[in-house]
C-alpha atoms as a PDB file:
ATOM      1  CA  UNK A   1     114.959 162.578 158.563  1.00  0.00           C
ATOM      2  CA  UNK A   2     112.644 165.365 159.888  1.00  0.00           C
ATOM      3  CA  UNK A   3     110.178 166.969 157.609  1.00  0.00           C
ATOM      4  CA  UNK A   4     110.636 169.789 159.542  1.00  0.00           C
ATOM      5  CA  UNK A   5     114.222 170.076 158.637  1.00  0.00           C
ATOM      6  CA  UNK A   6     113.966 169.049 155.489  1.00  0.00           C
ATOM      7  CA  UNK A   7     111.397 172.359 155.258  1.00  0.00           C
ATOM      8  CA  UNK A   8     113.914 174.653 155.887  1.00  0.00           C
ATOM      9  CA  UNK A   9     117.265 173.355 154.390  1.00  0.00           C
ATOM     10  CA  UNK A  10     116.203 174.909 151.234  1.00  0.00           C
ATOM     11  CA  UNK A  11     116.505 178.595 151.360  1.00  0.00           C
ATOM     12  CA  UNK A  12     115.637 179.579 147.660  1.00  0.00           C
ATOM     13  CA  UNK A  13     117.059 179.141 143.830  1.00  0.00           C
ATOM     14  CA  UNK A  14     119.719 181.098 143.090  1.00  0.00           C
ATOM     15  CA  UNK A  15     118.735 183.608 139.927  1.00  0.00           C
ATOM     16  CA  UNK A  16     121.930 184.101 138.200  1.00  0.00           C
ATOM     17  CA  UNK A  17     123.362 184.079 134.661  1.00  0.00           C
ATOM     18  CA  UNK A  18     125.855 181.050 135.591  1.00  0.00           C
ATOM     19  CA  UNK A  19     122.764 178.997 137.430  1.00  0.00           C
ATOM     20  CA  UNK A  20     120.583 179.766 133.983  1.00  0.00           C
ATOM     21  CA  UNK A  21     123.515 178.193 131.727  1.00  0.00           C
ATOM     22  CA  UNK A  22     124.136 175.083 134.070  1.00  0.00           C
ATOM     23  CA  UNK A  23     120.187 174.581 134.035  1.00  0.00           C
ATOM     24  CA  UNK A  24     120.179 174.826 130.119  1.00  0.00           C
ATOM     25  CA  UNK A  25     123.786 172.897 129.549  1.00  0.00           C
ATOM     26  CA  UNK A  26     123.446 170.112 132.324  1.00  0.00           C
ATOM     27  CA  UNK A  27     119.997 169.823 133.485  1.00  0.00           C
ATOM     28  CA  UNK A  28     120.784 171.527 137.112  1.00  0.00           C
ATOM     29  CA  UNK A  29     119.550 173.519 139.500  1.00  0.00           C
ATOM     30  CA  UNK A  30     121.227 176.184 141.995  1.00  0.00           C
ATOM     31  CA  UNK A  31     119.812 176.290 145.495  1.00  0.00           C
ATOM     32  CA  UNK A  32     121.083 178.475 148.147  1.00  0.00           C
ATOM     33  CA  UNK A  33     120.882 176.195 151.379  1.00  0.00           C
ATOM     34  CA  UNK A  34     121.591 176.240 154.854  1.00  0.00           C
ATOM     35  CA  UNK A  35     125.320 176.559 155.880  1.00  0.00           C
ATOM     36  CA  UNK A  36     125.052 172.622 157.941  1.00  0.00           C
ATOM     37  CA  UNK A  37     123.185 171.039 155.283  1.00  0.00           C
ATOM     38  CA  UNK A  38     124.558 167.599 154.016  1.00  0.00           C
ATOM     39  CA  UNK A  39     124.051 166.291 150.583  1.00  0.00           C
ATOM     40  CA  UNK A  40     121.819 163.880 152.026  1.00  0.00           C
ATOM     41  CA  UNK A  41     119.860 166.552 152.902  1.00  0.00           C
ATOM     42  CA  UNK A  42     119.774 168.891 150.230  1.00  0.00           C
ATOM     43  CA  UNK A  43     118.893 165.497 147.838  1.00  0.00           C
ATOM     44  CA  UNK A  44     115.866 164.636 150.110  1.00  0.00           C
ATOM     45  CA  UNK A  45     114.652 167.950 150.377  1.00  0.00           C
ATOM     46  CA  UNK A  46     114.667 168.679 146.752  1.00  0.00           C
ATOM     47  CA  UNK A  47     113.045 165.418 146.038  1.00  0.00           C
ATOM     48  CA  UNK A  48     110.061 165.899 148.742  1.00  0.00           C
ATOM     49  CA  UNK A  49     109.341 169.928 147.518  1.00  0.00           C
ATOM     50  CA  UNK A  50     109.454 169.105 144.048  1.00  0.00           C
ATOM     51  CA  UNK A  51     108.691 165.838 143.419  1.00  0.00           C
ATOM     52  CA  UNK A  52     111.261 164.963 141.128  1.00  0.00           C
ATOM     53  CA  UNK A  53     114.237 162.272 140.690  1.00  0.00           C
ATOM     54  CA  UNK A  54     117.636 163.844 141.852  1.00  0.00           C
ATOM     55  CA  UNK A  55     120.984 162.060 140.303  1.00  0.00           C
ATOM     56  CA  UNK A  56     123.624 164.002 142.068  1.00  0.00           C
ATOM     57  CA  UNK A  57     124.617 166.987 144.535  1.00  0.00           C
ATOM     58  CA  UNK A  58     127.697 168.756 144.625  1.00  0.00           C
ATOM     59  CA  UNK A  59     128.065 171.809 147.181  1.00  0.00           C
ATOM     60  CA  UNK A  60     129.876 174.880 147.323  1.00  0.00           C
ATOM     61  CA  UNK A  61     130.936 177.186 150.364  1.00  0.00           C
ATOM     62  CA  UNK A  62     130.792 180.830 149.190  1.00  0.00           C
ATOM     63  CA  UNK A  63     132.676 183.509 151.333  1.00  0.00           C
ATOM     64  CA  UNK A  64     131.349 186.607 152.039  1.00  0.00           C
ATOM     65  CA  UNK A  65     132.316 189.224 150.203  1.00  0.00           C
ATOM     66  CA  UNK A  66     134.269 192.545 151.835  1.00  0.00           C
ATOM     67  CA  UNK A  67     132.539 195.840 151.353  1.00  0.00           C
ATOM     68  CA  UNK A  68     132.896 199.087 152.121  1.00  0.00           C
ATOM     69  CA  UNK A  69     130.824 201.433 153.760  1.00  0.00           C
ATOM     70  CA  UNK A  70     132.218 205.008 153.488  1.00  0.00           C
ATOM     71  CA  UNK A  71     135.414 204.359 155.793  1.00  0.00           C
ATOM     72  CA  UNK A  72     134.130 201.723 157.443  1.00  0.00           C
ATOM     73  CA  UNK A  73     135.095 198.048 156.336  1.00  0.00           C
ATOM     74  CA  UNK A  74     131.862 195.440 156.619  1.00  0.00           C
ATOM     75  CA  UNK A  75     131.656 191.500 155.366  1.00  0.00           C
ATOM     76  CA  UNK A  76     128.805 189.771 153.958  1.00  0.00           C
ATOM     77  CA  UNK A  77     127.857 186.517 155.651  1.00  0.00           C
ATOM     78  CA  UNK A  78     129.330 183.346 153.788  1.00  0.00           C
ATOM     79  CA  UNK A  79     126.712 181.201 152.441  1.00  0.00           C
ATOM     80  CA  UNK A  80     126.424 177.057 150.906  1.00  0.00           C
ATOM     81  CA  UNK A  81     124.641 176.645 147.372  1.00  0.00           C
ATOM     82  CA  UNK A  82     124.162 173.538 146.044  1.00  0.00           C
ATOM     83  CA  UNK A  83     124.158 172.171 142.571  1.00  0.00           C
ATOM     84  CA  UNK A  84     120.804 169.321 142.324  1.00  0.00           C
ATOM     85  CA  UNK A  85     121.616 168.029 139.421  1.00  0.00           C
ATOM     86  CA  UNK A  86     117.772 165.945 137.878  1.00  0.00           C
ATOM     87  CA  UNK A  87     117.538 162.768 136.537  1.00  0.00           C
ATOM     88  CA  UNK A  88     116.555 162.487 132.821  1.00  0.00           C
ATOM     89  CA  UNK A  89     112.966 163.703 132.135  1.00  0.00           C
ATOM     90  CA  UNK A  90     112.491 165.200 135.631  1.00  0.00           C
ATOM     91  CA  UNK A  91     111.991 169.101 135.728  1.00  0.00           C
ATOM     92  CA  UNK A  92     111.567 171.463 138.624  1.00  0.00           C
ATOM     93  CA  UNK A  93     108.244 173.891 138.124  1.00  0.00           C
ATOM     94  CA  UNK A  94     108.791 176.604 140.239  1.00  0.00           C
ATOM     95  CA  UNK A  95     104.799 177.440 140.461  1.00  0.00           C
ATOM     96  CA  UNK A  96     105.089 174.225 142.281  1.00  0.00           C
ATOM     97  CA  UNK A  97     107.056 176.258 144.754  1.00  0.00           C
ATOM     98  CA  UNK A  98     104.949 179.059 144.521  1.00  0.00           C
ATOM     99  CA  UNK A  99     101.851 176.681 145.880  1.00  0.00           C
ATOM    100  CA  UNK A 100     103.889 175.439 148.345  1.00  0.00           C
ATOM    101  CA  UNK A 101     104.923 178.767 149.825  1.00  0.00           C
ATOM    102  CA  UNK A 102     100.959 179.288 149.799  1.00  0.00           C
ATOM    103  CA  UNK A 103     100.696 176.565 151.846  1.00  0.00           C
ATOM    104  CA  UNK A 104     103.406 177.368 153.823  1.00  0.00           C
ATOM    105  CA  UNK A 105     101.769 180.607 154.955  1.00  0.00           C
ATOM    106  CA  UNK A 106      98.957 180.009 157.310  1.00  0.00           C
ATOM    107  CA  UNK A 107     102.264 177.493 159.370  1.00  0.00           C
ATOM    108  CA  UNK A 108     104.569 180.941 159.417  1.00  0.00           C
ATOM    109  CA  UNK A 109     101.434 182.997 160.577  1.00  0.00           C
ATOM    110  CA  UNK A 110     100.300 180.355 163.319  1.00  0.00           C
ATOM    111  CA  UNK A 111     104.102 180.112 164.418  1.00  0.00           C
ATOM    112  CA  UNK A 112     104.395 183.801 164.628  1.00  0.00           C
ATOM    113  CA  UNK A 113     108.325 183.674 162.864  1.00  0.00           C
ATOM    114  CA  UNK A 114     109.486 182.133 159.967  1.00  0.00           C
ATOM    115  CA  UNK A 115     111.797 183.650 156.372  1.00  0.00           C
ATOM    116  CA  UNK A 116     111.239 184.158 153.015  1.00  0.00           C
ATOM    117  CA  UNK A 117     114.038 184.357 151.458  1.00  0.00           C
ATOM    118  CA  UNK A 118     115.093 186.635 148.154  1.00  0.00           C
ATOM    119  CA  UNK A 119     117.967 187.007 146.580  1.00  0.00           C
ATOM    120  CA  UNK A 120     118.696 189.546 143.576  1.00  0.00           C
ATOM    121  CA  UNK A 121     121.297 191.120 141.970  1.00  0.00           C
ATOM    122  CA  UNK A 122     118.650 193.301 140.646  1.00  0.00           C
ATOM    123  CA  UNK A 123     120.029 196.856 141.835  1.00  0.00           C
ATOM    124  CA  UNK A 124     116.355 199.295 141.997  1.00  0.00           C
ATOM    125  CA  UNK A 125     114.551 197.046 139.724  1.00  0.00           C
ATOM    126  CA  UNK A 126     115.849 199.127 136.758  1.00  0.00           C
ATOM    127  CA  UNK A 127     116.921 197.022 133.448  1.00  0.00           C
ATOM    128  CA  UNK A 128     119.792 196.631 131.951  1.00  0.00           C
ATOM    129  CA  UNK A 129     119.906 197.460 127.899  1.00  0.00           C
ATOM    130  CA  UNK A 130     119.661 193.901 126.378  1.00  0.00           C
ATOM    131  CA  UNK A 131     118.534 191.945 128.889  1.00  0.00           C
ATOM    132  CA  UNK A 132     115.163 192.736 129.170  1.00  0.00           C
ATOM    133  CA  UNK A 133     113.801 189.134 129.624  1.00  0.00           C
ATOM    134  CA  UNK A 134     116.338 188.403 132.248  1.00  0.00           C
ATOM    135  CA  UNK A 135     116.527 191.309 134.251  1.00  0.00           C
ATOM    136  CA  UNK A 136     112.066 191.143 133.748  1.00  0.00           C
ATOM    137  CA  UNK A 137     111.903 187.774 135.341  1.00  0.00           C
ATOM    138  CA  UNK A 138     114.594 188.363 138.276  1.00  0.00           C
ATOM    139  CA  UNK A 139     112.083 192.025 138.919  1.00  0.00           C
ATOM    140  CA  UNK A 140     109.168 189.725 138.813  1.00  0.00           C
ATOM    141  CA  UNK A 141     110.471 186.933 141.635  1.00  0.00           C
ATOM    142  CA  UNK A 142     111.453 190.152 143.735  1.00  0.00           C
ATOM    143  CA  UNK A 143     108.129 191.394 143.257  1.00  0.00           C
ATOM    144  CA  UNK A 144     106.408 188.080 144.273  1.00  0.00           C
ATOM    145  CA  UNK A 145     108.424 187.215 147.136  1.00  0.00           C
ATOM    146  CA  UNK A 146     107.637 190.963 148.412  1.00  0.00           C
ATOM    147  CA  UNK A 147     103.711 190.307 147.831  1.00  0.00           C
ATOM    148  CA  UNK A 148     103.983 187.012 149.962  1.00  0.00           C
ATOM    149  CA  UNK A 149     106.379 188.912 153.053  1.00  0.00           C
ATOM    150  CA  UNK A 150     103.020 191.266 153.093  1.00  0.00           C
ATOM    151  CA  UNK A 151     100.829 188.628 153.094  1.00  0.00           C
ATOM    152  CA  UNK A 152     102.339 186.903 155.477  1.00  0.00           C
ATOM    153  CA  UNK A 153     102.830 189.925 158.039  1.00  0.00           C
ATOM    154  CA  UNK A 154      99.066 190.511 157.742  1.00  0.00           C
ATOM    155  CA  UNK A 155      99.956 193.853 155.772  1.00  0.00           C
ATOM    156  CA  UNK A 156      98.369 194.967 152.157  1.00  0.00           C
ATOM    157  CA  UNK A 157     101.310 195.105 149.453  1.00  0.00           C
END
């Protein structure tokens, strides 16, 4: 497979109160991943970025949701997550991705185009009463992923 594809099949974790209990309960991770990625894929990618042991992959085709915007009607874009779930002692450090994204830079600057990807439920980085922690770490990734977009554009954050 191409390195370079592999690169880019993985668009980011998915930060979410369901993708927290599955990676507590059965030792998996939630990836949001390009729509014509195949398990084969997703399993090879994870493996290479992370350098862990992957058991299984199960994927999941999420519709777009329909919103409204004053009168007018508008739908989100569907998107594929996957499910990675890790082989027995293997854990994913996600500093590990933060190096790699470092790395990653100087490529997206000489190429001129490339995506960092966030996503948040996090409405105006306010918290929620009671979930300090949670809504604390989802504010920070938003933060960091905002710090690297200006880095990456040349800008100062």
């Amino acid at each position: 497979m191409n390195n370079e594809r592999l690169s880019r099949v993985l668009l980011g974790p998915v930060v979410s109160e369901k993708s927290s209990r599955v990676a507590d309960k059965s030792q998996q991770i939630v990836f949001k991943v390009l729509p014509g990625a195949s398990k084969l894929e997703i399993r090879n990618a994870v493996e290479k970025m992370f350098d862990v042991k992957v058991t299984a992959v199960q994927v999941a085709n999420v519709k777009g949701k329909v919103k409204r915007f004053g009168q007018t009607l508008g739908r989100r874009s569907d998107w594929k997550k996957a499910y990675v779930t890790l082989a027995e002692g293997s854990d994913i450090n996600f500093m590990g991705a933060v190096y790699f994204i470092e790395q990653l830079l100087p490529i997206i600057k000489k190429q001129g185009s490339g995506t960092i990807a966030v996503f948040s439920t996090l409405p105006d980085r306010r918290g929620v009463p009671g979930w300090g922690a949670y809504c604390a770490s989802k504010a920070a990734v938003s933060w960091f992923m905002e710090s690297l977009r200006s880095c990456a554009s040349g800008r100062t954050p």
